[in-house]
Protein backbone atom coordinates (compact mmCIF):
# COMPACT_ATOMS: atom_id res chain seq x y z
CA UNK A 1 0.00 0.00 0.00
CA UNK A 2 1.19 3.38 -1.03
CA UNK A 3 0.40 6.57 0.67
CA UNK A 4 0.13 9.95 -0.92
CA UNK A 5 1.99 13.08 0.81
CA UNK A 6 1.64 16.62 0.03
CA UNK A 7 4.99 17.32 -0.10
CA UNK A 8 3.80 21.23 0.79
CA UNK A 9 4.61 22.83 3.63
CA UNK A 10 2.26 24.03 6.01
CA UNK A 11 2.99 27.71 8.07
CA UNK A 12 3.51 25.74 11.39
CA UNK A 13 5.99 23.48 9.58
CA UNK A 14 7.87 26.84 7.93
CA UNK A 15 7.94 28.70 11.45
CA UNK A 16 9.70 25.32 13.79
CA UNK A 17 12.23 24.52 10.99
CA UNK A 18 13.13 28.16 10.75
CA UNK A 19 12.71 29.46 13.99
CA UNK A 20 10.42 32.16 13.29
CA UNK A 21 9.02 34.06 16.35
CA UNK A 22 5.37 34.68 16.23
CA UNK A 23 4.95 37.25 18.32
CA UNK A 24 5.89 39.08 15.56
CA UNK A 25 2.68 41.23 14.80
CA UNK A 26 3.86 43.17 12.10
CA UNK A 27 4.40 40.33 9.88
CA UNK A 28 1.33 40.17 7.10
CA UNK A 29 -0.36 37.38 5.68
CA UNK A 30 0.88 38.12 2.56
CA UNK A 31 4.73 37.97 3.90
CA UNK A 32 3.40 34.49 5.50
CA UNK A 33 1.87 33.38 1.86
CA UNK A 34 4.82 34.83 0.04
CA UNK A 35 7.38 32.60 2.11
CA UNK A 36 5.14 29.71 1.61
CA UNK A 37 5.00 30.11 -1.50
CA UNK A 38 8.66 29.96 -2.51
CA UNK A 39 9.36 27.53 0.15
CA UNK A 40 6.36 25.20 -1.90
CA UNK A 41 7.98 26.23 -5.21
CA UNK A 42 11.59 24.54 -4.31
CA UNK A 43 9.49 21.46 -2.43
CA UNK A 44 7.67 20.83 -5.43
CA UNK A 45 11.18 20.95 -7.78
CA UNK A 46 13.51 19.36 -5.37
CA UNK A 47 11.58 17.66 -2.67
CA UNK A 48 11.01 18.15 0.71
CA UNK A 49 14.35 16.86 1.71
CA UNK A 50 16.12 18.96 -0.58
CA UNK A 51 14.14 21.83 1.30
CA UNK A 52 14.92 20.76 5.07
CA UNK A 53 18.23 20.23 4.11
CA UNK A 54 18.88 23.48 2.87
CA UNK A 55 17.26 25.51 5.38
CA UNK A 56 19.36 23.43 7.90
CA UNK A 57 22.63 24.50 6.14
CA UNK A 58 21.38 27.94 5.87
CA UNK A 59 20.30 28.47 9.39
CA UNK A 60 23.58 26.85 10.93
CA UNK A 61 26.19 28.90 9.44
């Protein structure tokens, strides 16, 4: 049996694997849907592995 992931990332997802504080008031939902958006963009090209692991390498160094 084969399961079917959406290999998009949810806002949650996007704020834990970058660290993003919420308290941040000032940020707009159409910041939110604009980083979702190119986040989505790279998951759909590369994968969501490809994503995590880049975000990773950027956010360590």
């Amino acid at each position: 049996m084969t399961e079917i992931h959406d290999p998009c990332f949810e806002w949650t997802e996007v704020v834990d694997l970058f660290g993003i504080k919420e308290e941040n008031p000032e940020m707009l939902d159409a910041e939110r849907d604009r980083i979702l958006e190119r986040i989505n963009a790279l998951t759909y090209r590369y994968g969501r592995e490809y994503v995590i692991k880049k975000i990773t390498l950027q956010t360590t160094h």
